[in-house]
PDB file of N, CA and C in Angstrom:
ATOM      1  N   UNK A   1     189.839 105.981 166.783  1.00  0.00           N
ATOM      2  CA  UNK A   1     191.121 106.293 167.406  1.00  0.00           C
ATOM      3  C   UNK A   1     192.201 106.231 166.343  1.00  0.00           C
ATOM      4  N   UNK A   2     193.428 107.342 166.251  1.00  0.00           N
ATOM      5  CA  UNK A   2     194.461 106.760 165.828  1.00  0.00           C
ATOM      6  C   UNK A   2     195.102 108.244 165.868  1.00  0.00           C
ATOM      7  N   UNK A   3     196.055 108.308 164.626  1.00  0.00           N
ATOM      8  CA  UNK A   3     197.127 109.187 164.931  1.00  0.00           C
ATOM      9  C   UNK A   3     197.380 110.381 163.645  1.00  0.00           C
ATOM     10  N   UNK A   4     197.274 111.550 163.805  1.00  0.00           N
ATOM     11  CA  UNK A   4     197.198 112.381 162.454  1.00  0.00           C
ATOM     12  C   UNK A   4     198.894 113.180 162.986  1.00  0.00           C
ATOM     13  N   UNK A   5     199.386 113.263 161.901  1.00  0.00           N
ATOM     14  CA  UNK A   5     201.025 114.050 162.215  1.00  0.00           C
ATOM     15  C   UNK A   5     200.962 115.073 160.567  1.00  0.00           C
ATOM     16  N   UNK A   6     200.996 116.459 161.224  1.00  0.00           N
ATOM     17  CA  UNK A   6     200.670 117.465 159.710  1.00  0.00           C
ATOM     18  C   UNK A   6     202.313 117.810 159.519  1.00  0.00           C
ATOM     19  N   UNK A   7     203.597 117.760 159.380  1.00  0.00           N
ATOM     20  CA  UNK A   7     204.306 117.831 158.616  1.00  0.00           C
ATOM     21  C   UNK A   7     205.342 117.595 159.825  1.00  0.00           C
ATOM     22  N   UNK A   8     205.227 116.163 160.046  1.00  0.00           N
ATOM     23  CA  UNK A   8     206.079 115.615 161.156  1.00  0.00           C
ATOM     24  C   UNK A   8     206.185 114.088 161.058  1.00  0.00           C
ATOM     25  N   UNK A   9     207.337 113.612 161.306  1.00  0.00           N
ATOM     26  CA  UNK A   9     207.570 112.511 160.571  1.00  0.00           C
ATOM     27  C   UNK A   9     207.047 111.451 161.778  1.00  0.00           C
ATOM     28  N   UNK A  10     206.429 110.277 160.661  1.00  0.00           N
ATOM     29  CA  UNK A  10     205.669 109.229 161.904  1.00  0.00           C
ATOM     30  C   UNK A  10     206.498 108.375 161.880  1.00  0.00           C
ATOM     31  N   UNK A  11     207.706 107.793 161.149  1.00  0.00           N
ATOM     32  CA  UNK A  11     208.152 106.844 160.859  1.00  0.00           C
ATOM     33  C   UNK A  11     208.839 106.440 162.723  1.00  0.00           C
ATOM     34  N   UNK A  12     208.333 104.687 162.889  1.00  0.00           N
ATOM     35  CA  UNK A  12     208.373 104.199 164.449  1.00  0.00           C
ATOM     36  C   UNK A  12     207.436 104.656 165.379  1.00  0.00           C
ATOM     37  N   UNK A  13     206.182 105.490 164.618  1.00  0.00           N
ATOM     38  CA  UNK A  13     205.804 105.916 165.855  1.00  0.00           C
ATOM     39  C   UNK A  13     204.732 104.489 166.713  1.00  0.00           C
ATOM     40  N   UNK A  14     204.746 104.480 167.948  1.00  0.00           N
ATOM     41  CA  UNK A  14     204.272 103.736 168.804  1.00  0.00           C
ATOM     42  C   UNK A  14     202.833 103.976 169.467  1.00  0.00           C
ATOM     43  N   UNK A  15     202.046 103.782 169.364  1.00  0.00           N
ATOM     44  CA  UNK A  15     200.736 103.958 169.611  1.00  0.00           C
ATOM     45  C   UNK A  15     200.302 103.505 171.123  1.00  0.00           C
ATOM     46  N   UNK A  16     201.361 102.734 172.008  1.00  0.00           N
ATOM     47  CA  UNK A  16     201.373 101.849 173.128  1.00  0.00           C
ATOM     48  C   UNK A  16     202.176 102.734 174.066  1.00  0.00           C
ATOM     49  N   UNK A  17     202.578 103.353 173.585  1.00  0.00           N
ATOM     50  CA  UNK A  17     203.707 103.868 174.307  1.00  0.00           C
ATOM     51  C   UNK A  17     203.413 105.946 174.668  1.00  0.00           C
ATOM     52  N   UNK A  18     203.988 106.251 175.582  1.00  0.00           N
ATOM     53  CA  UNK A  18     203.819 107.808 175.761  1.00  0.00           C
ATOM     54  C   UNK A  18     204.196 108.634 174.900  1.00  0.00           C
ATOM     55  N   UNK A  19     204.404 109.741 174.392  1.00  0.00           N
ATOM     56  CA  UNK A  19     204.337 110.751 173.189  1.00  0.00           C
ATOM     57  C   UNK A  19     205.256 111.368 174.157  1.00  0.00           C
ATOM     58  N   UNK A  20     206.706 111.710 173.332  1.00  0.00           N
ATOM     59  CA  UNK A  20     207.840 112.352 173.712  1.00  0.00           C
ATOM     60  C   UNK A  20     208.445 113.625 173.153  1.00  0.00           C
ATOM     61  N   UNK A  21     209.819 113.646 173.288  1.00  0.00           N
ATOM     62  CA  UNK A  21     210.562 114.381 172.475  1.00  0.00           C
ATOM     63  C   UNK A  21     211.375 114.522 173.252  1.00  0.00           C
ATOM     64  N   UNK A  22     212.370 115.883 173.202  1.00  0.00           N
ATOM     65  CA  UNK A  22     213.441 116.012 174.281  1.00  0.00           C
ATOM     66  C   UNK A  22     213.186 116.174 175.631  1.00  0.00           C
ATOM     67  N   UNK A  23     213.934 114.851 176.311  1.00  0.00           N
ATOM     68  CA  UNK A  23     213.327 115.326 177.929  1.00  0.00           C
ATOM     69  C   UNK A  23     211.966 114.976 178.521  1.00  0.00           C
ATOM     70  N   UNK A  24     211.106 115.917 179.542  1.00  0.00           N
ATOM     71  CA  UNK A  24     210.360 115.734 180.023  1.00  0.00           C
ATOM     72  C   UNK A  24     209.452 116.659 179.154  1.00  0.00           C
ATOM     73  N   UNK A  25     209.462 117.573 178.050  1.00  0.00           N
ATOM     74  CA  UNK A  25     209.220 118.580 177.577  1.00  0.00           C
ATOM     75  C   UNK A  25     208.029 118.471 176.156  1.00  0.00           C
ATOM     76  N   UNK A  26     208.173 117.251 175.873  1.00  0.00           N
ATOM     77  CA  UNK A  26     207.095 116.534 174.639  1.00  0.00           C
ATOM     78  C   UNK A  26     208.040 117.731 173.556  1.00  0.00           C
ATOM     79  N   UNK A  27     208.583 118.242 173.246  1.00  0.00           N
ATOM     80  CA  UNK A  27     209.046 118.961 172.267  1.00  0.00           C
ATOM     81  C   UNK A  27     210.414 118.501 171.127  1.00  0.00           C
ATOM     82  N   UNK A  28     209.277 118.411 169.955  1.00  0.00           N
ATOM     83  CA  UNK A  28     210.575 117.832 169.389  1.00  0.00           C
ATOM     84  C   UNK A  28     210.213 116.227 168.892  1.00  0.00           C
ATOM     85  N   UNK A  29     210.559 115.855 167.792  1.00  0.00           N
ATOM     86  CA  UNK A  29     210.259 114.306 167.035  1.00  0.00           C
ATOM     87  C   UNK A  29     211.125 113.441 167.486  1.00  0.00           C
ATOM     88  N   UNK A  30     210.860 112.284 168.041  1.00  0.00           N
ATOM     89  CA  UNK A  30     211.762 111.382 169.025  1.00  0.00           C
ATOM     90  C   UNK A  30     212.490 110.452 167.809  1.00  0.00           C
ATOM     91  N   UNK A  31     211.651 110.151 166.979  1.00  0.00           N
ATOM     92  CA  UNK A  31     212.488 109.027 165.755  1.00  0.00           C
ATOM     93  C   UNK A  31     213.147 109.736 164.846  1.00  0.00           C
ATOM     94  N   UNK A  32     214.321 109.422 164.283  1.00  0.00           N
ATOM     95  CA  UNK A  32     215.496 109.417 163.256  1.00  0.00           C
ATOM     96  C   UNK A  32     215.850 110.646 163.631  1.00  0.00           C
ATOM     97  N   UNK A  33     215.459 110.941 165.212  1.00  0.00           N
ATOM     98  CA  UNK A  33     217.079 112.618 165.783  1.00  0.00           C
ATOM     99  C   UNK A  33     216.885 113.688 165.106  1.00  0.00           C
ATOM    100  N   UNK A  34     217.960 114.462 164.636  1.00  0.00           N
ATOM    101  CA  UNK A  34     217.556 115.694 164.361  1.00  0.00           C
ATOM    102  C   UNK A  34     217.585 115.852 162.797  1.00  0.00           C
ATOM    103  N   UNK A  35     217.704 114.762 161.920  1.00  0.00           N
ATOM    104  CA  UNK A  35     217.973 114.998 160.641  1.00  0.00           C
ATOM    105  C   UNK A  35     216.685 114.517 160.004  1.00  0.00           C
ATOM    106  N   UNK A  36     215.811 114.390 160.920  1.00  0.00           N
ATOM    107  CA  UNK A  36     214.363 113.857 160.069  1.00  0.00           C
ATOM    108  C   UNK A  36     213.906 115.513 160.073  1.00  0.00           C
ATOM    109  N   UNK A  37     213.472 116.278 160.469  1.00  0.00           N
ATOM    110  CA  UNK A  37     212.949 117.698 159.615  1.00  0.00           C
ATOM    111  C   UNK A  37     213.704 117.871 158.320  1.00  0.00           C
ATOM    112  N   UNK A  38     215.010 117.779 158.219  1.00  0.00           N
ATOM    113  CA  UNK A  38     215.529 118.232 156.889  1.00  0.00           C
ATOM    114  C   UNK A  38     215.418 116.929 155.770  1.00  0.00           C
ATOM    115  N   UNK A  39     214.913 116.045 155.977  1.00  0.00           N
ATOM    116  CA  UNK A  39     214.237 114.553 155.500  1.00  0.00           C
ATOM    117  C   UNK A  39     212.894 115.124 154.821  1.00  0.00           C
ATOM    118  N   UNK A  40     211.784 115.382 155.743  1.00  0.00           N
ATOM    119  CA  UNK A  40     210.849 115.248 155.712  1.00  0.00           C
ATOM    120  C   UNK A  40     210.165 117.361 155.467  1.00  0.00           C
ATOM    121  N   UNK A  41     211.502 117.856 154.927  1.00  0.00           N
ATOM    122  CA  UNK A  41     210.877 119.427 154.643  1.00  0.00           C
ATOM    123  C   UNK A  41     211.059 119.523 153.307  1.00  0.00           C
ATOM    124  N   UNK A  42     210.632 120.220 152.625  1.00  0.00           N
ATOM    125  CA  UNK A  42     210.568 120.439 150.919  1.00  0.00           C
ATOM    126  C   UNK A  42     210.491 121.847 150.749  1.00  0.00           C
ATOM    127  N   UNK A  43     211.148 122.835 150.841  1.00  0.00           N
ATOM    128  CA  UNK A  43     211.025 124.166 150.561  1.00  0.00           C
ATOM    129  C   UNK A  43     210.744 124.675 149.092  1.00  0.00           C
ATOM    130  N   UNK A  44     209.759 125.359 149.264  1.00  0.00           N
ATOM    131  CA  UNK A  44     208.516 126.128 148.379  1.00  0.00           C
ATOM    132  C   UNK A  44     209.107 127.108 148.274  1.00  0.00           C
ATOM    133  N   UNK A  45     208.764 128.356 146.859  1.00  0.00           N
ATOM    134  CA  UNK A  45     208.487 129.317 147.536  1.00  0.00           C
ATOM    135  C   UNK A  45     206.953 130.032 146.172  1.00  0.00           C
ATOM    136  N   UNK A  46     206.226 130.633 147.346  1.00  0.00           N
ATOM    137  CA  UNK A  46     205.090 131.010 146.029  1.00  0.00           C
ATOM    138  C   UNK A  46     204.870 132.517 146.160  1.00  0.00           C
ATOM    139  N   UNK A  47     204.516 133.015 145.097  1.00  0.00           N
ATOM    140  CA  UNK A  47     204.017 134.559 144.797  1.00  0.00           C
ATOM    141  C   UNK A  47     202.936 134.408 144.446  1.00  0.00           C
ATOM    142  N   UNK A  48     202.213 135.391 145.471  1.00  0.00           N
ATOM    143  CA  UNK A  48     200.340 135.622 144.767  1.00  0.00           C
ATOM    144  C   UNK A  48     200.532 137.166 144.830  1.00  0.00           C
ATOM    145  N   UNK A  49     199.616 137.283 143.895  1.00  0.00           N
ATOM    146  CA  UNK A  49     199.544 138.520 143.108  1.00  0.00           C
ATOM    147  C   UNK A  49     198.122 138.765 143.847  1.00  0.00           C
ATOM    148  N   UNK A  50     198.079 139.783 144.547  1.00  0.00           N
ATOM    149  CA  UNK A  50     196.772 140.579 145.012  1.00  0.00           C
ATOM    150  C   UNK A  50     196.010 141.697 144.898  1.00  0.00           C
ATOM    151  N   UNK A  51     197.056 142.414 143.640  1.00  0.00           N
ATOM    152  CA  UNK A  51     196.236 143.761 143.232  1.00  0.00           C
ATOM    153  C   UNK A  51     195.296 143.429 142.155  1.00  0.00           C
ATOM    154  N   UNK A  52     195.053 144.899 141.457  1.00  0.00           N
ATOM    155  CA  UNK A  52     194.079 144.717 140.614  1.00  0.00           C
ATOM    156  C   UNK A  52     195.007 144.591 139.409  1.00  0.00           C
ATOM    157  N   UNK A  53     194.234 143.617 138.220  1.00  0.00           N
ATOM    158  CA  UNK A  53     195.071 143.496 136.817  1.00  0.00           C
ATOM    159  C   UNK A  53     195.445 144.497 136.001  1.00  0.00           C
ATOM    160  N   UNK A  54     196.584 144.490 135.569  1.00  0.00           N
ATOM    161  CA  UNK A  54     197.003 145.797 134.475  1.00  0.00           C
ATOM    162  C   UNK A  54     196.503 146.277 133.687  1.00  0.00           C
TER     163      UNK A  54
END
């Protein structure tokens, strides 16, 4: 048993307790409000090259 979160912040999360977010709706990260995505995002950006070589 336990808890996997792929690019969502766990920090407080409660294991005893029901799985939330806004409302009745589960949508949305209940700890540190709305400024934990821009916390916990790191913007990339990548180029792949898919043709054939020159």
């Amino acid at each position: 048993a336990g808890c996997i979160m792929v690019n969502l912040p766990t920090a407080g999360t409660d294991y005893h307790v029901p799985f939330g977010g806004r409302g009745a709706s589960s949508y949305g990260p209940r700890e540190q409000g709305r400024y934990a995505e821009e916390f916990y995002t790191i913007v990339k950006t990548s180029y792949i090259y898919s043709g054939a070589p020159a």
